[in-house]
C-alpha atoms as a PDB file:
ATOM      1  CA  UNK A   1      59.793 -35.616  25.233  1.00  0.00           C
ATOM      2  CA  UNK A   2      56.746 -35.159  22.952  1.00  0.00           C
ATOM      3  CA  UNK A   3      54.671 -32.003  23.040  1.00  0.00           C
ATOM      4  CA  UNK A   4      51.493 -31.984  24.384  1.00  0.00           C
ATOM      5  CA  UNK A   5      48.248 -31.828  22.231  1.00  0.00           C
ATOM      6  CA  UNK A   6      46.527 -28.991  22.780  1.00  0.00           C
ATOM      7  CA  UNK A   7      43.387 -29.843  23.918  1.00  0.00           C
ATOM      8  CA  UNK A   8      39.947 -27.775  21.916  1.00  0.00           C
ATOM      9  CA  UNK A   9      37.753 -26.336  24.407  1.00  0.00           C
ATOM     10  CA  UNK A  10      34.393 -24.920  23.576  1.00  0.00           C
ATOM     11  CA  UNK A  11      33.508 -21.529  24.196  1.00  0.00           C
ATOM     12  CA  UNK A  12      31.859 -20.343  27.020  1.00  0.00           C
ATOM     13  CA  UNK A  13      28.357 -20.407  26.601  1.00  0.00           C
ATOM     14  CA  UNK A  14      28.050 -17.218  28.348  1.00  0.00           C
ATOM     15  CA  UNK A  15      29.658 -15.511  25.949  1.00  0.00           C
ATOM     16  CA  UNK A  16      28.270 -17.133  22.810  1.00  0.00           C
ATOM     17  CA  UNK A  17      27.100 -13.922  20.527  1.00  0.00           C
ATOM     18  CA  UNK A  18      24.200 -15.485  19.202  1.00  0.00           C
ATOM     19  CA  UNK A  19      22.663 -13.542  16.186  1.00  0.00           C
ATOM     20  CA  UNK A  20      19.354 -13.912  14.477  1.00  0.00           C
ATOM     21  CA  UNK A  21      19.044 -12.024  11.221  1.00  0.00           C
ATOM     22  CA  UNK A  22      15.241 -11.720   9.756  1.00  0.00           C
ATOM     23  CA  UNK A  23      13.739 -10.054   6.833  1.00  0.00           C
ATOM     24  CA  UNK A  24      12.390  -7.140   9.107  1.00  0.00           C
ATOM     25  CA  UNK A  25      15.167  -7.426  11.848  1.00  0.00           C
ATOM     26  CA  UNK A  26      18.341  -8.069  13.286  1.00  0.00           C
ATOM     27  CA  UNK A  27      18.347  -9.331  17.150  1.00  0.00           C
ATOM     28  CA  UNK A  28      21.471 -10.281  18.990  1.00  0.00           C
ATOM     29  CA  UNK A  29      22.367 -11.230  22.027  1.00  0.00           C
ATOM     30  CA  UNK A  30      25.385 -12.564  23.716  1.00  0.00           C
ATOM     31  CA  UNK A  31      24.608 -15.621  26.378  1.00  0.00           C
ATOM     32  CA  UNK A  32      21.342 -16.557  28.222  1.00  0.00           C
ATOM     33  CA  UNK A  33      21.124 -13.359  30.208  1.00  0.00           C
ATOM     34  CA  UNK A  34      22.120 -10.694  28.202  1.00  0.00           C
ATOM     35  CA  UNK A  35      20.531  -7.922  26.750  1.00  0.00           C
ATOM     36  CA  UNK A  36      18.584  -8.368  23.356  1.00  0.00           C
ATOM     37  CA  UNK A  37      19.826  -5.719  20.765  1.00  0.00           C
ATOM     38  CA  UNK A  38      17.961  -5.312  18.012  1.00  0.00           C
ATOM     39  CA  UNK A  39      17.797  -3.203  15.018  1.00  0.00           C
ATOM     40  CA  UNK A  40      15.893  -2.898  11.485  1.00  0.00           C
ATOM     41  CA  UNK A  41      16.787  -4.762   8.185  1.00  0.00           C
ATOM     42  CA  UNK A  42      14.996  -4.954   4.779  1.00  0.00           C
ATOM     43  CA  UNK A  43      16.224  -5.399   0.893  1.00  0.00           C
ATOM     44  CA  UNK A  44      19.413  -2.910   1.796  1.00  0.00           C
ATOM     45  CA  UNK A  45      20.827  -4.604   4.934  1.00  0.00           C
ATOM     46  CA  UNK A  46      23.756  -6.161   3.534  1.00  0.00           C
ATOM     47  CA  UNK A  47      26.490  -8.365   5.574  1.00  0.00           C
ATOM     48  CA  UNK A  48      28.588  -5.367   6.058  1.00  0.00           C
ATOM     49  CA  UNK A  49      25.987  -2.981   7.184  1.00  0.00           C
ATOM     50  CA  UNK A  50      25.067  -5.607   9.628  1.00  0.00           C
ATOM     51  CA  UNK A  51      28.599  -6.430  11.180  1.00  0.00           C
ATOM     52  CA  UNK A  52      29.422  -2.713  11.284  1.00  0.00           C
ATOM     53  CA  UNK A  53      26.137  -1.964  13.190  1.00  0.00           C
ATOM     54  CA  UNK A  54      26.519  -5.001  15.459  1.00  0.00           C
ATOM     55  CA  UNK A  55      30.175  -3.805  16.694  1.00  0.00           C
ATOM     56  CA  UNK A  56      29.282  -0.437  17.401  1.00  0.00           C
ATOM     57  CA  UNK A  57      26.306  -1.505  19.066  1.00  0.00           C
ATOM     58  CA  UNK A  58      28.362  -4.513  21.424  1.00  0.00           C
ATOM     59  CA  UNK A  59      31.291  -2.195  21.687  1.00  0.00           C
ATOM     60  CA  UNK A  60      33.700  -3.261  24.089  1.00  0.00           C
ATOM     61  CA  UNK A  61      31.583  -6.362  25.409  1.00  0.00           C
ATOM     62  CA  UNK A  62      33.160  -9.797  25.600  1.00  0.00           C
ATOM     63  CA  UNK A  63      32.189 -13.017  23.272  1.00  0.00           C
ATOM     64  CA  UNK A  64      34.652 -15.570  22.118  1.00  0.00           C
ATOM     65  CA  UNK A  65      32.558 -17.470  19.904  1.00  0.00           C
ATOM     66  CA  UNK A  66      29.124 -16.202  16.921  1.00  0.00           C
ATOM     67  CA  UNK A  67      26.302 -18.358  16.266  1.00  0.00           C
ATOM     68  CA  UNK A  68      24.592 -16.839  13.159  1.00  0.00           C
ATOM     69  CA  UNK A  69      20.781 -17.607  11.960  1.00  0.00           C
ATOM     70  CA  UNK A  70      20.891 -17.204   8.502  1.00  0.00           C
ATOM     71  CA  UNK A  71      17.230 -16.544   6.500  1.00  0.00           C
ATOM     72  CA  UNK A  72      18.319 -18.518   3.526  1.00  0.00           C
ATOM     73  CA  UNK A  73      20.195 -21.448   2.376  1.00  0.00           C
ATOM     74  CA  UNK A  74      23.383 -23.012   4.068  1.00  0.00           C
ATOM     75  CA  UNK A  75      25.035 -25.814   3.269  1.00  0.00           C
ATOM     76  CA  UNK A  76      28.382 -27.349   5.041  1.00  0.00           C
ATOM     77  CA  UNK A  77      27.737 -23.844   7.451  1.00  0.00           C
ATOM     78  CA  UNK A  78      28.385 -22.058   4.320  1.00  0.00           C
ATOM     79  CA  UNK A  79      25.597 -19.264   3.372  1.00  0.00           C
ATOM     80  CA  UNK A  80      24.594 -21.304  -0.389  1.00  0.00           C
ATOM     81  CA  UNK A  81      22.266 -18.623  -1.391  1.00  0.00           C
ATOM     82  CA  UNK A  82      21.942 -14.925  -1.472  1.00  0.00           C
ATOM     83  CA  UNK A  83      18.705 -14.269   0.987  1.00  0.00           C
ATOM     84  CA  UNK A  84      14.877 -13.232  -0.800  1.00  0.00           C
ATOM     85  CA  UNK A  85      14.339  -9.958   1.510  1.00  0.00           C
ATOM     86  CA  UNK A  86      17.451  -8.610   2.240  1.00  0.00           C
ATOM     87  CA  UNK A  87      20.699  -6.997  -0.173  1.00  0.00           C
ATOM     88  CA  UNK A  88      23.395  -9.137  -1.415  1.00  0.00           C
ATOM     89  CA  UNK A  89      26.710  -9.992  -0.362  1.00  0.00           C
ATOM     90  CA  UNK A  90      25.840 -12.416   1.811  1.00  0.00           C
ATOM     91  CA  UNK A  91      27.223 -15.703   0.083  1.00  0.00           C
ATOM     92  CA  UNK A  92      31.116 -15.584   0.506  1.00  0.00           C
ATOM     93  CA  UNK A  93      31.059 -13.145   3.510  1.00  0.00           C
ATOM     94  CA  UNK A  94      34.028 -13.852   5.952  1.00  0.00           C
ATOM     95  CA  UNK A  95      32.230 -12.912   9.297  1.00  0.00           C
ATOM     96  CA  UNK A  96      34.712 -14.359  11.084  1.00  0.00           C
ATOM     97  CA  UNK A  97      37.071 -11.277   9.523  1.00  0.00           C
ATOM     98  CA  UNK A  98      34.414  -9.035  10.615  1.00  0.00           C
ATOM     99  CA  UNK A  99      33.406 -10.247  13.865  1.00  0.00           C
ATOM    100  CA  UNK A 100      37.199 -11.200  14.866  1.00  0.00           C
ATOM    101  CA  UNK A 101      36.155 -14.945  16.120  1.00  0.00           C
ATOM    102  CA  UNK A 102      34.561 -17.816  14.892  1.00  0.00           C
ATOM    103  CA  UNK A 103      31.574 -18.148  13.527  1.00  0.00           C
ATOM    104  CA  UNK A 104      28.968 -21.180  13.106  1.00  0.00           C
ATOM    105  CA  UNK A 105      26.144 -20.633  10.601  1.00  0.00           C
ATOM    106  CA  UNK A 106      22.877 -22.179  10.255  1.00  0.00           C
ATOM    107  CA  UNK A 107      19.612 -21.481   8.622  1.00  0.00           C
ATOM    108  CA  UNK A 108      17.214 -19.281  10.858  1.00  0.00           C
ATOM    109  CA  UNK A 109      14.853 -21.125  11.075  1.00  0.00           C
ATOM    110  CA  UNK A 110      16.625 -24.331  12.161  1.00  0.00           C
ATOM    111  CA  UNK A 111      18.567 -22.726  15.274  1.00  0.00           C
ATOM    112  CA  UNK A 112      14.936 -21.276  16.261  1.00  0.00           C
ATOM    113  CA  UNK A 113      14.184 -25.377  16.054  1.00  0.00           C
ATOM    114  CA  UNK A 114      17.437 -26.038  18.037  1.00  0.00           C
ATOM    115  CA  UNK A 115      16.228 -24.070  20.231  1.00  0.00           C
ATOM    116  CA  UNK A 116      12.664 -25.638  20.501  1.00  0.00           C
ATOM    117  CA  UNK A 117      13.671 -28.856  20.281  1.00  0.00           C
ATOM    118  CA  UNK A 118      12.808 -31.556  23.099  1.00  0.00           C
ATOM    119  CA  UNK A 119      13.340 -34.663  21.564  1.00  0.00           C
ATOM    120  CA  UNK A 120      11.239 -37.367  19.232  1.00  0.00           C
ATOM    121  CA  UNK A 121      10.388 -36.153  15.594  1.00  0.00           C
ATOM    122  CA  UNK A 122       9.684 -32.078  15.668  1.00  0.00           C
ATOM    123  CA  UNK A 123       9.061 -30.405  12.653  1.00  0.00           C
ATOM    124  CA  UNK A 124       9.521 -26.514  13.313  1.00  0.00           C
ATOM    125  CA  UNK A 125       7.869 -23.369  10.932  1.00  0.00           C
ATOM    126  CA  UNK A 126       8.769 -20.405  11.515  1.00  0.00           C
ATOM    127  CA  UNK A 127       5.955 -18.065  10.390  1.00  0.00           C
ATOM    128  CA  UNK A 128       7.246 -14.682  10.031  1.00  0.00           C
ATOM    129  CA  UNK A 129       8.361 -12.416   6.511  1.00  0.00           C
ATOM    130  CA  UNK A 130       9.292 -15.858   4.987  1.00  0.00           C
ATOM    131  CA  UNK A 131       8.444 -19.251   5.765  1.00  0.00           C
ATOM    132  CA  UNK A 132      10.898 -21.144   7.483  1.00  0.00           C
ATOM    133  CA  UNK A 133      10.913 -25.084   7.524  1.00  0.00           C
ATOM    134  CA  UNK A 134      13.041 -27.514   9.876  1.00  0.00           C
ATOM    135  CA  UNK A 135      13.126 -31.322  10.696  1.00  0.00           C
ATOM    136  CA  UNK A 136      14.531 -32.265  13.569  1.00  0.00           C
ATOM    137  CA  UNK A 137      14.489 -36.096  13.994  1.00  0.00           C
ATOM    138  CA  UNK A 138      16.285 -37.866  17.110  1.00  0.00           C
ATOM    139  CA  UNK A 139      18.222 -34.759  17.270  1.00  0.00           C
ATOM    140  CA  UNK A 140      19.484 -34.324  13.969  1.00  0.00           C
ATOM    141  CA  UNK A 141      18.402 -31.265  12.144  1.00  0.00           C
ATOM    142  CA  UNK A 142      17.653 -30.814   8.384  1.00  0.00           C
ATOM    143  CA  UNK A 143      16.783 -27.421   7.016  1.00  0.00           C
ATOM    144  CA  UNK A 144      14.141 -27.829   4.182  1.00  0.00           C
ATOM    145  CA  UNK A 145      13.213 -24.662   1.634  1.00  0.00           C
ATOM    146  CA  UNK A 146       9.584 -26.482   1.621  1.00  0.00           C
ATOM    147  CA  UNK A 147       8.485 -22.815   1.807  1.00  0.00           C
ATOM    148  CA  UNK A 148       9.619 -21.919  -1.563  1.00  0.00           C
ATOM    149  CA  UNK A 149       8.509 -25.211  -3.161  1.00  0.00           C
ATOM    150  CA  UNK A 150       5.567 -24.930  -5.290  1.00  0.00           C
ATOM    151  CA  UNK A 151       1.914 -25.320  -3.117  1.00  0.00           C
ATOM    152  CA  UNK A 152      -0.798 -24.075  -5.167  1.00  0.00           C
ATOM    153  CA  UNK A 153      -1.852 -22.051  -8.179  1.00  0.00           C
ATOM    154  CA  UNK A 154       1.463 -21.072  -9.076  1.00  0.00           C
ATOM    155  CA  UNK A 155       2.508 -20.115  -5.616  1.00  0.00           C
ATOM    156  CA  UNK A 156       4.684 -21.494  -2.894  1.00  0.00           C
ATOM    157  CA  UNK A 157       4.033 -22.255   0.496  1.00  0.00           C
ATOM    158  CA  UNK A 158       5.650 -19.076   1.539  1.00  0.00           C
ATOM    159  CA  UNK A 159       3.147 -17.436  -0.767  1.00  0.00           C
ATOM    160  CA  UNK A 160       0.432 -18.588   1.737  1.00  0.00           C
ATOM    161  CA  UNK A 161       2.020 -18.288   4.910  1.00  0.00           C
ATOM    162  CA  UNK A 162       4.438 -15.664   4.835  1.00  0.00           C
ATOM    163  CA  UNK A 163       4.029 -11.940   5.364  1.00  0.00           C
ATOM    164  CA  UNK A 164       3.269 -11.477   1.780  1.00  0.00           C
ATOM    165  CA  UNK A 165       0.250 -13.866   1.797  1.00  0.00           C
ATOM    166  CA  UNK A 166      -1.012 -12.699   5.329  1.00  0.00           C
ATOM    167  CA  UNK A 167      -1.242  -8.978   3.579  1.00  0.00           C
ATOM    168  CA  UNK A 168      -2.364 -10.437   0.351  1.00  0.00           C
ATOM    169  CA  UNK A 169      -5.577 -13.310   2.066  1.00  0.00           C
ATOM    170  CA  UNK A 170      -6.530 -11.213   5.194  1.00  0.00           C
ATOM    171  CA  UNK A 171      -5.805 -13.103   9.024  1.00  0.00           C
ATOM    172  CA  UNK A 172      -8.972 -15.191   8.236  1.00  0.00           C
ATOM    173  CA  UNK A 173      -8.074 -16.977   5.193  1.00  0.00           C
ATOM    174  CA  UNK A 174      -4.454 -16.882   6.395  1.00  0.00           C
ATOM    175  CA  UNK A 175      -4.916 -18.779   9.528  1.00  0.00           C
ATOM    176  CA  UNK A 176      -7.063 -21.491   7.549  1.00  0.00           C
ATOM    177  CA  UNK A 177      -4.156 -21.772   5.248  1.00  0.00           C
ATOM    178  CA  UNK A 178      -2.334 -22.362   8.179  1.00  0.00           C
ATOM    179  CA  UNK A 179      -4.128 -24.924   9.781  1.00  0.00           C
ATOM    180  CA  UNK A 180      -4.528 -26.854   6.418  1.00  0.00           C
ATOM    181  CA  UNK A 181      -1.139 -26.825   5.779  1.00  0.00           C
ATOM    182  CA  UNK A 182       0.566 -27.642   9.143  1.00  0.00           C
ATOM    183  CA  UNK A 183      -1.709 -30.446   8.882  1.00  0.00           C
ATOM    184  CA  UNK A 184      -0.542 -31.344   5.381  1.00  0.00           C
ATOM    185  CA  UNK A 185       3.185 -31.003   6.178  1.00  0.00           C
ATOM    186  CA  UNK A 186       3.038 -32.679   9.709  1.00  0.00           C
ATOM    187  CA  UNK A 187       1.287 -36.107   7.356  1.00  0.00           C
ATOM    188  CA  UNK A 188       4.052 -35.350   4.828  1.00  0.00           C
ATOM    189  CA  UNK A 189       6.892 -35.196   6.714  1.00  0.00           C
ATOM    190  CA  UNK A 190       5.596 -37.735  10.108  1.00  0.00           C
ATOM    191  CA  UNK A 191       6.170 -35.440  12.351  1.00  0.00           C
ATOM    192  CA  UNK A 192       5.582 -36.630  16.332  1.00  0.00           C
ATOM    193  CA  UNK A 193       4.667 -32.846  17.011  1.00  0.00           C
ATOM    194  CA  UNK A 194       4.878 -28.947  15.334  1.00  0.00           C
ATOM    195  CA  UNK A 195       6.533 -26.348  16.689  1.00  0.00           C
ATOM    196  CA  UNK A 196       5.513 -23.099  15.144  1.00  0.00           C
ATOM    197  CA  UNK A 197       7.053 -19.947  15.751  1.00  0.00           C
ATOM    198  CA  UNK A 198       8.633 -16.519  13.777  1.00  0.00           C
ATOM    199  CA  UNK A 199       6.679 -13.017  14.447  1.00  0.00           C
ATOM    200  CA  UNK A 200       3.173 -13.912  13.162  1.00  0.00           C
ATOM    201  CA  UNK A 201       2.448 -17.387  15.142  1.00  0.00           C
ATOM    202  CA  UNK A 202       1.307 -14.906  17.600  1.00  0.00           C
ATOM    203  CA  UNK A 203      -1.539 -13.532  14.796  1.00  0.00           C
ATOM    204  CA  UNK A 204      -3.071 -17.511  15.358  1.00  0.00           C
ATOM    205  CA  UNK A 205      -6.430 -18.101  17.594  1.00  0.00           C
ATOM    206  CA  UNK A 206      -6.043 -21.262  18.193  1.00  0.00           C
ATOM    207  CA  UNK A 207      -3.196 -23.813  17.712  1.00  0.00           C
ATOM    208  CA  UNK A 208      -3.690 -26.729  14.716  1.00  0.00           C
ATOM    209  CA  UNK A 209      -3.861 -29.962  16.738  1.00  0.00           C
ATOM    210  CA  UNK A 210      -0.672 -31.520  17.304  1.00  0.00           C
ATOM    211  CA  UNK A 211       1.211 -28.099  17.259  1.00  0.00           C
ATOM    212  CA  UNK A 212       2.609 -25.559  19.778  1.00  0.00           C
ATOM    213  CA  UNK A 213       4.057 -22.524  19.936  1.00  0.00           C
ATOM    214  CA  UNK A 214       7.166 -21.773  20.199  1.00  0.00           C
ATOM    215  CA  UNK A 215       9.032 -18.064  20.962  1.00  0.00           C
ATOM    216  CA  UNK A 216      11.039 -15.916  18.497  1.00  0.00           C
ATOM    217  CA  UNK A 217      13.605 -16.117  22.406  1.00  0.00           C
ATOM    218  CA  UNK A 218      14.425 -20.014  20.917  1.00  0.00           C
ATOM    219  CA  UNK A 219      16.655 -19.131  18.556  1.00  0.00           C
ATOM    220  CA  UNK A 220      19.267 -17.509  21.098  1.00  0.00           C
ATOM    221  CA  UNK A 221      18.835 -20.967  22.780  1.00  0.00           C
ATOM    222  CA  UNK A 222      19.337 -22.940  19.562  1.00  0.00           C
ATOM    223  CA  UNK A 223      22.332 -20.420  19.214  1.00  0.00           C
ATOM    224  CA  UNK A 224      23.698 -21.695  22.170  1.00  0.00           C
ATOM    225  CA  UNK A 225      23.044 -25.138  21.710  1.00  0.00           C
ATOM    226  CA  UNK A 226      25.433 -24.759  18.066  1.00  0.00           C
ATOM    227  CA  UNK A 227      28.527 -24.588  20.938  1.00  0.00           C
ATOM    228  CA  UNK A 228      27.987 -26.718  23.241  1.00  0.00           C
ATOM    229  CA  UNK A 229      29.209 -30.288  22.753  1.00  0.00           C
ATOM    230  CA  UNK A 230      26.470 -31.702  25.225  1.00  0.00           C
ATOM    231  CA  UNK A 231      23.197 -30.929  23.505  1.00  0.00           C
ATOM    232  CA  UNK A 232      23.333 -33.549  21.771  1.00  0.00           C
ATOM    233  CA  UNK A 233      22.684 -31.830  18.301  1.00  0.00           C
ATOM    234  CA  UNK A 234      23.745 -32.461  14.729  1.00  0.00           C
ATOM    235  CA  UNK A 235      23.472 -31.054  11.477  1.00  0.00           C
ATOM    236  CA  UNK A 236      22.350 -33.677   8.453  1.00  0.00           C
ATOM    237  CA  UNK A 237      25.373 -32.861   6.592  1.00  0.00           C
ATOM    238  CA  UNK A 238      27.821 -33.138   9.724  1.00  0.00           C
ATOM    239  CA  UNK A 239      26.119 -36.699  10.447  1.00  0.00           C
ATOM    240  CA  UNK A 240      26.351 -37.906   6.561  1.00  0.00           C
ATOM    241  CA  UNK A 241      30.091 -36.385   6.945  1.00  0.00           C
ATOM    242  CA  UNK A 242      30.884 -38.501  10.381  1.00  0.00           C
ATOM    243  CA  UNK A 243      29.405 -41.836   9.235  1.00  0.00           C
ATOM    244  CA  UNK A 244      31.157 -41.526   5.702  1.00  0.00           C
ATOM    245  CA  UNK A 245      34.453 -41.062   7.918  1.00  0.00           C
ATOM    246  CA  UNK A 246      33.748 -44.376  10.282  1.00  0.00           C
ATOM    247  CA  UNK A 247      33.069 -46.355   6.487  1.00  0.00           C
ATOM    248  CA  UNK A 248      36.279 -46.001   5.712  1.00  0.00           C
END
């Protein structure tokens, strides 16, 4: 008598640890409900110090499954890139090792989208120490690094609407920039609606038209979303992957 296949189950989303790492913080959480640790980071927070810190902080509490939000590039859920405002290490790191169960990765800025996400064409940017970019369209999801493309002057978008050019233009220049260029990007990229979110949305007066804001609390949704078979989400590069398999 043949075995029986084992059959995969996903992971309870209620004990998803969900993890978004920033250039000025770390915030975790594990499941809708739970609470929000959060910690500092900066150009010396490297994979290790992170992992080390987020044990001793979870201790003993349960997750089965890590949904990590990665400020830099990932390709395949591999980290491609080692990040612009944190320390190095990052490309190559075996989390699951560290963390002691699996681990999906994804850019930060595109589980914050995830997480925004209600169908159509959304283009997400996260506004915060970087600038994060993300396309969702009919629910699949495409990272972009539009924010370190070249913009103007010999600068890159990020230059304008990141930290750096917030500090550098003043809140008055840097919410025109921001206006201009949602507007620019939302034309470029035929976007249905914006989403923008990351720490300084909340800096804006008043929304460009077309746009809302979203919540820095999205990306522990998005997190979620990474496990559960239902949400009807895809990554670009799982999509390509699936429709190169049915072509053959």
């Amino acid at each position: 008598m043949p075995a029986k296949r084992k059959v995969r189950r996903e992971p309870d989303r209620r004990y998803v640890l969900v993890i978004d790492v920033g250039g000025t913080h770390v915030k975790a959480r594990i499941g809708e409900h739970g609470a929000i640790h959060a910690f500092d980071s900066g150009p010396k927070m490297t994979p290790g110090r992170m992992t080390r810190r987020l044990r001793k902080l979870l201790g003993d509490q349960r997750y089965d499954a890590v949904s990590i939000g990665y400020p830099g590039l990932v390709y395949h859920g591999r980290i491609a890139a080692e990040p612009h405002n944190l320390g190095r290490g990052w490309v190559g790191y075996d989390f699951s090792a560290a963390l002691g169960r699996p681990v999906r990765i994804i850019n930060d800025a595109a589980m914050q989208a995830i997480g925004s996400y209600r169908g159509g064409r959304m283009l997400f940017l996260g506004l915060g120490t970087g600038l994060g970019a993300t396309l969702i369209v009919d629910g699949v999801v495409e990272p972009t690094e539009v924010g370190h493309m070249p913009y103007k002057d010999g600068r890159t978008f990020e230059d304008y609407l990141g930290e750096r050019g917030r500090k550098r233009l003043g809140n008055r220049r840097w919410r025109k920039n921001v206006r201009r260029i949602v507007a620019e990007l939302s034309a470029a990229f035929e976007a249905d609606y914006i989403v923008l979110g990351g720490g300084n949305a909340r800096r804006l007066k008043k929304l460009p038209p077309g746009a809302r804001l979203g919540s820095n609390l999205h990306a522990f949704a998005g997190g979620l979303r990474l496990w559960d078979p239902h949400a009807g989400i895809v990554t670009a590069a799982s999509a390509a992957l699936r429709a190169q398999r049915e072509r053959r």
